[in-house]
Protein backbone atom coordinates (compact mmCIF):
# COMPACT_ATOMS: atom_id res chain seq x y z
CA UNK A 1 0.00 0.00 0.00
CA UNK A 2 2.78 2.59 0.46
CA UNK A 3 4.22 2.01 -2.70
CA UNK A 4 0.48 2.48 -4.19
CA UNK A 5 0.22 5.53 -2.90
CA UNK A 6 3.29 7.03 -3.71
CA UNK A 7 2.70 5.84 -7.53
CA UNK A 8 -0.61 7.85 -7.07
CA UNK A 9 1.02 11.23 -6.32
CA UNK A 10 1.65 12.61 -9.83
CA UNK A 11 4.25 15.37 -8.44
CA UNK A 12 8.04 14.19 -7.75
CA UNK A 13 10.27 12.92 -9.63
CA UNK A 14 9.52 11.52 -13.58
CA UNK A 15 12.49 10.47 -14.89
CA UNK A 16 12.87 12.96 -17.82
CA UNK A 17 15.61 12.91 -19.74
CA UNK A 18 16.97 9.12 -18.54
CA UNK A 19 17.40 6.11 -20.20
CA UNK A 20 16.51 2.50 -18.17
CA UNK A 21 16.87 -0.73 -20.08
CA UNK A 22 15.04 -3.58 -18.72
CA UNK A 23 16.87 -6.60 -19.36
CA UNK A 24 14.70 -9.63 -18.57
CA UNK A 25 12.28 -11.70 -20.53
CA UNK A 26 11.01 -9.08 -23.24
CA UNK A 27 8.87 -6.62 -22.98
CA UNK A 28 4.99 -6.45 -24.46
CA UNK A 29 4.49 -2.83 -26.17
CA UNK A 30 1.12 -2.39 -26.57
CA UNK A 31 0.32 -3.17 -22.49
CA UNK A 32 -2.14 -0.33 -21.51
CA UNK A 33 0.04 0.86 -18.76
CA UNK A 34 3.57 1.01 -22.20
CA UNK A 35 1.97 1.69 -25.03
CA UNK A 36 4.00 4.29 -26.59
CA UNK A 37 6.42 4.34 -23.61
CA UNK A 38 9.28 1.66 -24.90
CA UNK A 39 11.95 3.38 -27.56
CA UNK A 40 13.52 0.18 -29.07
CA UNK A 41 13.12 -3.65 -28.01
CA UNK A 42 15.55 -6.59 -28.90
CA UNK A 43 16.76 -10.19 -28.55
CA UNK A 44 20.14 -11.37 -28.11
CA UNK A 45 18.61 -14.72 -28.18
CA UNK A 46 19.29 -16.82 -31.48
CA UNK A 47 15.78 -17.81 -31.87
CA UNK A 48 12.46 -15.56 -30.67
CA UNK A 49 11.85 -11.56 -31.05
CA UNK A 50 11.70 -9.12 -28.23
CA UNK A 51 8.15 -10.20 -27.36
CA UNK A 52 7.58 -10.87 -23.53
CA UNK A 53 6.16 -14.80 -23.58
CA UNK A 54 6.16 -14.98 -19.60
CA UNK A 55 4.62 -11.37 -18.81
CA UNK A 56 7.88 -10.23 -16.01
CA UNK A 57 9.84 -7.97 -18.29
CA UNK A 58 6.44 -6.38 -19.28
CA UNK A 59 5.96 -6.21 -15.19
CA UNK A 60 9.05 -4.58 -14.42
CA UNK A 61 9.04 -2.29 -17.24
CA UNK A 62 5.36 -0.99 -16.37
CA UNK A 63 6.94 -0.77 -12.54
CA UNK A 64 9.49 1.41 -13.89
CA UNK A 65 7.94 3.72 -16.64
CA UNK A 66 4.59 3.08 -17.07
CA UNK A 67 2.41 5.58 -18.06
CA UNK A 68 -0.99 6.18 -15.73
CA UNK A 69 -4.00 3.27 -16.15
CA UNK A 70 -6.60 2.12 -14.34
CA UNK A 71 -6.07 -1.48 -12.66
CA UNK A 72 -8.15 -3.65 -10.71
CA UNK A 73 -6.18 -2.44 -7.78
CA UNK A 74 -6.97 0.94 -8.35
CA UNK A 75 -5.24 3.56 -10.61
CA UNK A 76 -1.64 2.95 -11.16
CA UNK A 77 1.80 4.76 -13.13
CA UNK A 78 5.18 3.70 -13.01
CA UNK A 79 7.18 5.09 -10.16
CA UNK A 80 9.35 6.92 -13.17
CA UNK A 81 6.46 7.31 -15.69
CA UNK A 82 8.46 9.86 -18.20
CA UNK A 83 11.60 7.74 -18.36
CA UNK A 84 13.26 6.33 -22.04
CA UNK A 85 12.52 2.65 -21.61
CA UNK A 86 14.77 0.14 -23.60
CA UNK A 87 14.22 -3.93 -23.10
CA UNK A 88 16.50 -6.47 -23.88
CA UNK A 89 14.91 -10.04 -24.21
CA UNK A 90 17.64 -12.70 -22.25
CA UNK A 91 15.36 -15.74 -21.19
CA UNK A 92 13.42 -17.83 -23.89
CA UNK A 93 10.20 -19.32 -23.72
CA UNK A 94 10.59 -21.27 -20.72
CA UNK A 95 12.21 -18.83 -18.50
CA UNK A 96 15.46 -19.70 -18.85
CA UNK A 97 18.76 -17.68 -19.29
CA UNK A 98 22.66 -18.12 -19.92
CA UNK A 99 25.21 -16.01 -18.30
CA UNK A 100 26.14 -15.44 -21.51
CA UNK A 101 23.31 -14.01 -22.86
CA UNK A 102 22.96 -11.84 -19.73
CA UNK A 103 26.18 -10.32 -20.51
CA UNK A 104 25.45 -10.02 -24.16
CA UNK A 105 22.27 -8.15 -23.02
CA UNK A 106 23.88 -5.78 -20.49
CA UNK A 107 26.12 -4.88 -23.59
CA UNK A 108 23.39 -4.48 -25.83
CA UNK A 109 21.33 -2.00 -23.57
CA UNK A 110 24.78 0.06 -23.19
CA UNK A 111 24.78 0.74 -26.88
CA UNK A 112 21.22 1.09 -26.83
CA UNK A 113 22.01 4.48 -24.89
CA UNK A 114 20.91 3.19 -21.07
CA UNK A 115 22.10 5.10 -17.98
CA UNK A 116 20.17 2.61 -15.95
CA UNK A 117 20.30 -1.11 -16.20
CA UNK A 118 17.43 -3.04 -14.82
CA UNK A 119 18.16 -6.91 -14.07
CA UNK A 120 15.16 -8.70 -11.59
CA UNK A 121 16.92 -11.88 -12.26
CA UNK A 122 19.79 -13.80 -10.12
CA UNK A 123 21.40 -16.69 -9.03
CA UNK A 124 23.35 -17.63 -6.03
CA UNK A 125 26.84 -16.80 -5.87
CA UNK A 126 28.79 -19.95 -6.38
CA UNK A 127 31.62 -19.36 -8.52
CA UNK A 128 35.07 -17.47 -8.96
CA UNK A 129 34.63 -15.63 -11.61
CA UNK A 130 30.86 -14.41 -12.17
CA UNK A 131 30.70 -12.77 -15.71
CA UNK A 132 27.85 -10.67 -14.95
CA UNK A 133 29.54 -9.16 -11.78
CA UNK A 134 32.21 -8.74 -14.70
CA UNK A 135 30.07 -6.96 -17.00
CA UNK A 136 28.68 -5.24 -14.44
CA UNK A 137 31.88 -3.69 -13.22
CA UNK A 138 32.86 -2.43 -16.28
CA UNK A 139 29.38 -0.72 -16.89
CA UNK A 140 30.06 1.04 -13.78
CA UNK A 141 33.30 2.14 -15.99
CA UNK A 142 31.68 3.50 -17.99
CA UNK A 143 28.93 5.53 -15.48
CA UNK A 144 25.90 3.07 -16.30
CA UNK A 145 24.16 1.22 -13.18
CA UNK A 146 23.17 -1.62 -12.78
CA UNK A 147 20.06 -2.06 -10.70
CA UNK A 148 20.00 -5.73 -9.33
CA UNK A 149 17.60 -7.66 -7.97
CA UNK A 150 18.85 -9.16 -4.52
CA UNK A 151 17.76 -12.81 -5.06
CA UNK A 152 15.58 -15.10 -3.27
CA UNK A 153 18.03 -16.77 -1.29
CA UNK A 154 17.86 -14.96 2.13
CA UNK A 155 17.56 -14.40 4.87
CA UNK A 156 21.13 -15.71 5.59
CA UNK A 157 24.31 -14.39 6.19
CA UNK A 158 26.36 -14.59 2.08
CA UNK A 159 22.22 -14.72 0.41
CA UNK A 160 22.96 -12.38 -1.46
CA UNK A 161 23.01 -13.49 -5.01
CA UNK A 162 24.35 -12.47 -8.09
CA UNK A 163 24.57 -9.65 -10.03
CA UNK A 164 23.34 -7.90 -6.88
CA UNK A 165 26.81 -8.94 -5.04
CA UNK A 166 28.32 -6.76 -7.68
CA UNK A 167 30.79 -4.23 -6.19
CA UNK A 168 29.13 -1.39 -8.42
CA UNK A 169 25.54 -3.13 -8.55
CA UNK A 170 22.61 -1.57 -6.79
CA UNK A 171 21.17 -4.43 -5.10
CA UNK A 172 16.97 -4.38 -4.25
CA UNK A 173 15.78 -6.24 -2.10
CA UNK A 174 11.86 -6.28 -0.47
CA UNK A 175 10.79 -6.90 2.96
CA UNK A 176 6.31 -7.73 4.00
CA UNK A 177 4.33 -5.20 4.42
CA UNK A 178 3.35 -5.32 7.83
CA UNK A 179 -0.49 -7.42 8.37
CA UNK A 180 -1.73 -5.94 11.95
CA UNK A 181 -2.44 -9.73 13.38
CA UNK A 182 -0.90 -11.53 10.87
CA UNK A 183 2.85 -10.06 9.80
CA UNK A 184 4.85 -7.61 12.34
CA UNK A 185 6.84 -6.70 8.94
CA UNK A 186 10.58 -5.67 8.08
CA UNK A 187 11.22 -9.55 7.56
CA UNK A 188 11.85 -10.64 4.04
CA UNK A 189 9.41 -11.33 1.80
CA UNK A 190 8.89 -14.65 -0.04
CA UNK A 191 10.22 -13.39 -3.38
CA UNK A 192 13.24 -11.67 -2.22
C-alpha cells in the first residue's frame, strides 16, 4: 500500500531525460500501462523476437515507466512514468537464461544508450569468476548502473546473489508489508 500511494502522487520525480533498459524476458508494447512508452526492443537470443512470452519484463518495465491506467487495484503509473525505456529479451520461452546471454544483453542495452540497467533476475553466488559481476563492473566504468535484484536466497548471512553482489551493482531487495495480526513486517518477503 505505500508504494500504491506514492505511484498515485503525480508530483516528484519523472524520470525525464533518462534512459533504463530492462533486461529480462522481453517486454509487451502495446500493455495499456507502455503503449507508446518503450523506444527500441531486442533479442540477443538466437531464436524468438523481443516479445515478452512470460509477462515479467512487461511487469518490471510498467513498474518502472509506465504511463498512468486504471487497474483492478486501483489507478496505477510507473514510479518513473516519463523515463526512455529500452528492453532487452535474455530468457526464452521457458524462463530460462545463460550467463552469456545476460552479458550479451547488459552490452546491448549500453549501446542502446541506457544510464540505468534493470536486471530482476539472479542466481546464487557460487563461482570465482561471475561474468555478470564482470560486466557489471565495467558498466560502472563506464557511469551506467546496474540495478539488481537481490535474489531469493535470504535471509542468511552470504544470500545475497548475483549480479546484486556486484561491487558497483545496486542491489533491491523487499521486505512484507506489515499485516496488523498476521505479519509484524521488516522480515523478508517470499520473493526476495
Amino acid at each position: 500500500e505505500q508504494v500504491a500511494e506514492y505511484v498515485r502522487v503525480p508530483e516528484g520525480p519523472t524520470g525525464k531525460a533518462v534512459s533504463v533498459a530492462v533486461v529480462d524476458t522481453g517486454v509487451n508494447a502495446d500493455h495499456p500501462a507502455l503503449r507508446g512508452r518503450v523506444v527500441e526492443r531486442v533479442s540477443v537470443l538466437p531464436d524468438g523476437g523481443p516479445d515478452d512470452v512470460m509477462g515479467h519484463g512487461t511487469w518490471v518495465a510498467a513498474a518502472i515507466g509506465g504511463r498512468p491506467v486504471d487497474s483492478p487495484m486501483g489507478p496505477f503509473q510507473g514510479i518513473a512514468p516519463n523515463v526512455d525505456l529500452f528492453s532487452v529479451r535474455v530468457f526464452d520461452d521457458a524462463g530460462g537464461a545463460h550467463m552469456s546471454d545476460v552479458v550479451a544483453g547488459l552490452e546491448r542495452a549500453y549501446t542502446m544508450g541506457a544510464k540505468i540497467i534493470n536486471l530482476s533476475l539472479g542466481s546464487p553466488v557460487d563461482v570465482l569468476f561471475d561474468p555478470i559481476a564482470d560486466a557489471i563492473e565495467q558498466l560502472a566504468r563506464r557511469r551506467v548502473l546496474a540495478v539488481a535484484a537481490a535474489g531469493n536466497f535470504g535471509p542468511r548471512l552470504y544470500s545475497l546473489g548475483s549480479p546484486a553482489s556486484a561491487r558497483h551493482a545496486f542491489a533491491v531487495g523487499a521486505v512484507s508489508v506489515p499485516i496488523e495480526g498476521y505479519i509484524e513486517g521488516g522480515i523478508t518477503a517470499s520473493f526476495s
